[in-house]
Protein backbone atom coordinates (compact mmCIF):
# COMPACT_ATOMS: atom_id res chain seq x y z
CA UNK A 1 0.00 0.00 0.00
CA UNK A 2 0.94 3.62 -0.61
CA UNK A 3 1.80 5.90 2.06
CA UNK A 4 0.65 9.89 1.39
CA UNK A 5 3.74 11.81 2.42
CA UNK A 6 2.16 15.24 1.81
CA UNK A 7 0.52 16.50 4.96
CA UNK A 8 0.49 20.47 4.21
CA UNK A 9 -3.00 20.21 4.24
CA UNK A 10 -2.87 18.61 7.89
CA UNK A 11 -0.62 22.03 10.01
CA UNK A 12 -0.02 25.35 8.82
CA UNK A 13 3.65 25.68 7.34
CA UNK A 14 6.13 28.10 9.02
CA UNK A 15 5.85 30.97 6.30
CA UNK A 16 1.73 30.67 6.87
CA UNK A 17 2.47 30.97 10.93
CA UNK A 18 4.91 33.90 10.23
CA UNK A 19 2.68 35.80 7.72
CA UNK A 20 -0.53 35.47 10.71
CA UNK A 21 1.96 36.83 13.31
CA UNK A 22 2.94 39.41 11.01
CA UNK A 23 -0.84 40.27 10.26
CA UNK A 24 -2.01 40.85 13.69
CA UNK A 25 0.79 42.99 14.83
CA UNK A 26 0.29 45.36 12.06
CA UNK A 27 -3.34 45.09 13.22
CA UNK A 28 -2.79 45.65 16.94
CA UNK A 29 -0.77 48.23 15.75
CA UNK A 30 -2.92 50.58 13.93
CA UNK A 31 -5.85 50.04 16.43
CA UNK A 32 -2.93 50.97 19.10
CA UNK A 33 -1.68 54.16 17.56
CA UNK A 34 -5.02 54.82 16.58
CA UNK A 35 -6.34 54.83 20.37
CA UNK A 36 -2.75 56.63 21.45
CA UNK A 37 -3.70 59.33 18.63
CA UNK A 38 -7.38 59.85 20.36
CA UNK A 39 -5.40 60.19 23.86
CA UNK A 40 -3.15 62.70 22.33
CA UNK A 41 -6.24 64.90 20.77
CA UNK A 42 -8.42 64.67 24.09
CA UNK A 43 -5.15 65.86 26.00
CA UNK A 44 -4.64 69.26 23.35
CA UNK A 45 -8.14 69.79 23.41
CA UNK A 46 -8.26 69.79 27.39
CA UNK A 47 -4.89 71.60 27.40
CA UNK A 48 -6.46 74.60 24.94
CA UNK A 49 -9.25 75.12 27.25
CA UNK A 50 -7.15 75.10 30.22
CA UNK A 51 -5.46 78.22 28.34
CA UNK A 52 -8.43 79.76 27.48
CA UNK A 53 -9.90 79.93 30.96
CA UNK A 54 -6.89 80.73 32.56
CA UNK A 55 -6.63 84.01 29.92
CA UNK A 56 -9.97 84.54 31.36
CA UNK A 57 -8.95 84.78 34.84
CA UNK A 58 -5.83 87.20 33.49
CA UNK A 59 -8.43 88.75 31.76
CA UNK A 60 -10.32 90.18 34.52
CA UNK A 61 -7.69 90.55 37.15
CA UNK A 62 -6.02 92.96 34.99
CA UNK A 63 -9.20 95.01 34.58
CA UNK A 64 -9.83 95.00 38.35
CA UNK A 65 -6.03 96.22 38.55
CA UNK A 66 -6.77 99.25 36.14
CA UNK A 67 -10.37 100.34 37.81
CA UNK A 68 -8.24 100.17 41.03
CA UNK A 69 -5.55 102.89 39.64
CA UNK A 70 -8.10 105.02 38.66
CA UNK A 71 -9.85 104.89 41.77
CA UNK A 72 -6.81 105.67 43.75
CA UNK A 73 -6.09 108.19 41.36
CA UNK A 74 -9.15 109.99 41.97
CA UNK A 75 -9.20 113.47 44.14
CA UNK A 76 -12.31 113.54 45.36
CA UNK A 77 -12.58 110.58 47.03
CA UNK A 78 -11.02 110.28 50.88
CA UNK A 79 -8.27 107.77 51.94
CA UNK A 80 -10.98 105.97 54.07
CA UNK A 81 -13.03 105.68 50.40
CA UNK A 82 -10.27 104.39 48.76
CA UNK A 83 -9.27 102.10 51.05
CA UNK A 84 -12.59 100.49 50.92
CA UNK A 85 -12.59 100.27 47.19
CA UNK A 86 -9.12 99.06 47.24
CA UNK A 87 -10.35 95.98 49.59
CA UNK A 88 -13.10 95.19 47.67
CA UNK A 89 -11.47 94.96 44.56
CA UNK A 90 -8.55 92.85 46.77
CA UNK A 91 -10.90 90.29 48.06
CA UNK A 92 -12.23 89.39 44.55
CA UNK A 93 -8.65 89.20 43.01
CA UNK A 94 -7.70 87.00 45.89
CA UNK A 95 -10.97 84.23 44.84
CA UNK A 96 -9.55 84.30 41.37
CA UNK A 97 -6.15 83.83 42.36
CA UNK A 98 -6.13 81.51 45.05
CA UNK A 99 -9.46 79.21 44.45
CA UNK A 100 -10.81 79.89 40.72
CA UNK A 101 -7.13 79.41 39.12
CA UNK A 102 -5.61 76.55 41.19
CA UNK A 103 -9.34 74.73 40.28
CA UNK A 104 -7.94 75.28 36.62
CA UNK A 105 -4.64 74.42 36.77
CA UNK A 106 -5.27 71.32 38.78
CA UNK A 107 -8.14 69.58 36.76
CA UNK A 108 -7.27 66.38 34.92
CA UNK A 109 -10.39 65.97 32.92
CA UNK A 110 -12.76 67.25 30.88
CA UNK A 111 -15.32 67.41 33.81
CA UNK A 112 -13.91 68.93 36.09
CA UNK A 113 -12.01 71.60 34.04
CA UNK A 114 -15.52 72.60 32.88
CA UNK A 115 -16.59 72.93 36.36
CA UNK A 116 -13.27 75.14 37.56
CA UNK A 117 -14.19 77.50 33.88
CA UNK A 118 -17.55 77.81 35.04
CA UNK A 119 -16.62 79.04 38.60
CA UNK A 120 -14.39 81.70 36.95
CA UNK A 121 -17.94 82.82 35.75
CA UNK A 122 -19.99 82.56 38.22
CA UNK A 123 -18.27 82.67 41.56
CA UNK A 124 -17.26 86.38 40.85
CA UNK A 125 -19.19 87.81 37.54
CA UNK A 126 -16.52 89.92 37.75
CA UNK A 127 -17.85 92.33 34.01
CA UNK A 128 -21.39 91.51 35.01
CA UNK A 129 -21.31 92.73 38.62
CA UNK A 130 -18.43 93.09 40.33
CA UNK A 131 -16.89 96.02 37.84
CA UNK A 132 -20.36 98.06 37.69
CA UNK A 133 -20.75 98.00 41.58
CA UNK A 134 -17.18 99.25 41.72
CA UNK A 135 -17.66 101.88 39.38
CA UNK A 136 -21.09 103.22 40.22
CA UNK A 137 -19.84 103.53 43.72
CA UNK A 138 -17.34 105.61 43.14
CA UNK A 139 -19.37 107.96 41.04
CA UNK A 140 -22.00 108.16 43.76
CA UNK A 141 -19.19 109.01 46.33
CA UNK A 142 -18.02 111.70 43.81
CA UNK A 143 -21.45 113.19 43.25
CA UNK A 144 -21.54 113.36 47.18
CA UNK A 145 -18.38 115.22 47.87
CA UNK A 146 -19.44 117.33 44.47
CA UNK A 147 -22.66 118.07 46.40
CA UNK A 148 -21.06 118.58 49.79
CA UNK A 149 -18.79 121.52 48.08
CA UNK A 150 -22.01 122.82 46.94
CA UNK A 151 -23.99 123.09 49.68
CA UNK A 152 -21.19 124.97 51.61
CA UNK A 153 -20.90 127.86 48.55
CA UNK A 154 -24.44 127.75 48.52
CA UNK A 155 -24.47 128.86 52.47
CA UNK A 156 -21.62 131.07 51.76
CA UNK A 157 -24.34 132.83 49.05
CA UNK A 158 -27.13 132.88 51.69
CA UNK A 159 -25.01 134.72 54.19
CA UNK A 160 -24.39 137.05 51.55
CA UNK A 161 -28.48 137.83 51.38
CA UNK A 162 -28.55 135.86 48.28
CA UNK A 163 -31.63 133.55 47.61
CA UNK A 164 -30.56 129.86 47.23
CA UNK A 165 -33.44 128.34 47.50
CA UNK A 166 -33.46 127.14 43.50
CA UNK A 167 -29.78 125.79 43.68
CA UNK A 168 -30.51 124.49 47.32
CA UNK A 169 -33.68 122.25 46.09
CA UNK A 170 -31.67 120.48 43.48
CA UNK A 171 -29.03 119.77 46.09
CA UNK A 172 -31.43 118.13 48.31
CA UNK A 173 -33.12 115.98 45.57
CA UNK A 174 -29.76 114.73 44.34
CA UNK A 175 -28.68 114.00 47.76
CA UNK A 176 -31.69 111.79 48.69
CA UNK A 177 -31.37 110.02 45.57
CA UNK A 178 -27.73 109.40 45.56
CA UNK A 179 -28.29 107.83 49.14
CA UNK A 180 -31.17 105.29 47.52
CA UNK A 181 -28.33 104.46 45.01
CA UNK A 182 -26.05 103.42 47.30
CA UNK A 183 -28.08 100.94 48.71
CA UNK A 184 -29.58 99.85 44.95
CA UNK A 185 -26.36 99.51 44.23
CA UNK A 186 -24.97 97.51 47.34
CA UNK A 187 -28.18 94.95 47.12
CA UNK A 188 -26.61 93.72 43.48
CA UNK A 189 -25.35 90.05 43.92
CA UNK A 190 -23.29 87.66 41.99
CA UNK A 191 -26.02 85.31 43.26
CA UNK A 192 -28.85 87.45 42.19
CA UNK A 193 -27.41 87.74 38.71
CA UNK A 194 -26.95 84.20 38.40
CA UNK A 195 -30.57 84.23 39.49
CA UNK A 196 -31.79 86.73 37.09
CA UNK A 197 -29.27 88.13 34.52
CA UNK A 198 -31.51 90.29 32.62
CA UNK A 199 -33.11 91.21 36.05
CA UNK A 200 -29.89 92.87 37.28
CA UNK A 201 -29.45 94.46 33.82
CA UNK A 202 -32.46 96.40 34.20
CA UNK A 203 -31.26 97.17 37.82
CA UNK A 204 -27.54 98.65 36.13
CA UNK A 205 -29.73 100.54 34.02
CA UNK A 206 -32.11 101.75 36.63
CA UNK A 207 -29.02 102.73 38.16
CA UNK A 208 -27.34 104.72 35.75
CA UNK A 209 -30.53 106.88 34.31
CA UNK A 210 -30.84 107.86 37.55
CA UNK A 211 -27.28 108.49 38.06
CA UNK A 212 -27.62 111.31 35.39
CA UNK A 213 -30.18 112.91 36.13
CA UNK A 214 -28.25 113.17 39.68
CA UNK A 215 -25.43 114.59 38.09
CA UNK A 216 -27.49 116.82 35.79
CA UNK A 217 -29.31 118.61 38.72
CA UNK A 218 -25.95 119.19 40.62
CA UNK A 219 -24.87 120.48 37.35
CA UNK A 220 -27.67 123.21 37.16
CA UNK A 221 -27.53 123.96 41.23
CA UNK A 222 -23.88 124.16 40.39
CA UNK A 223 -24.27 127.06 37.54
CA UNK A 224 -27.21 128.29 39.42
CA UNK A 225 -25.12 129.42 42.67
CA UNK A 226 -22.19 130.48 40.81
CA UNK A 227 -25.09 133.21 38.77
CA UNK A 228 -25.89 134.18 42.50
């Protein structure tokens, strides 16, 4: 009887066992560099916002910086004024310095990066509050010590016979309203604008039509006791 000698059908030969091997680590491969160049992306786009939000917190501490200069560069306002301003502004550069940017630099994923960019937003609302209260203050104080210096030439003009009665009026009206801004202006919250945003817009611009009308009537009592 005849023995078959040819068993290639039977195992796989070496080059067919080499050639598989070959196959599957070009396969493993690919899907390996494909999942290390998904890694990479997620990592450049987490690393770009990380910038972003940390430009943001630059962003406003150097406008806090410059309304601080020009409030200390301001004449009519008093030391004690200044001071007051100067430690409000202080207090919110400190929370963006010490717990809004650390939150940023220190979060290792998406999640929690977007939590530590939203706080920059709305732990401070730095544009949307904290800037306008700043500001508007210091215009009230202004229009204060503006009316204060008024009132006393107005006296002077009374002692003198004159009537001041007009100029004296306008004084009075300002000054009552320029205390009821103070307070409007004090009740404004971060957490009332993250409440109501357009709410506390139409409080800002409550606020400043009433501011210049203010003004406008010291203005007058102003012209009205220098025609005395």
């Amino acid at each position: 009887m005849k023995t078959d000698t040819n068993t290639s059908h039977q195992r796989p030969t070496v080059r067919m066992i080499a050639g598989t091997a070959l196959a599957g680590a070009i396969l493993l491969g690919t899907v390996g560099g494909a999942a290390g160049a998904s890694t990479t992306v997620a990592r450049k786009g987490i690393e770009a916002r990380r910038t972003q939000c940390i430009t943001e917190i630059d962003r406003r501490v150097t406008a806090l910086g410059a309304v601080q200069a020009r409030i200390d560069a301001m004449k009519r306002l008093s030391a004690e004024e200044k001071a007051t301003q100067d430690a409000n502004i202080g207090a919110v550069v400190t929370t963006l310095n010490t717990v809004n940017r650390p939150a940023v630099v220190s979060a290792a994923t998406t999640a929690t990066l977007a939590q530590a960019c939203a706080g920059i937003y709305a732990d401070v609302r730095v544009f949307a509050v904290v800037l306008p209260q700043i500001i508007d203050t210091v215009k009230i104080e202004a229009m204060q010590t503006f009316s204060d210096r008024l009132t006393e030439k107005s006296a002077a003009k009374a002692a003198d016979g004159k009537d001041t009665s007009a100029p004296d009026a306008l004084i009075a009206a300002a000054n009552t309203s320029l205390t009821s801004l103070t307070a409007k202006v004090s009740a404004v919250t971060v957490a009332g604008f993250n409440a109501d945003p357009a709410g506390t817009k139409a409080t800002w611009d409550a606020i400043f039509a009433e501011m210049w009308t203010d003004f406008g009537n010291l203005i007058t009592a102003s012209n009205q006791i220098a025609a005395l």
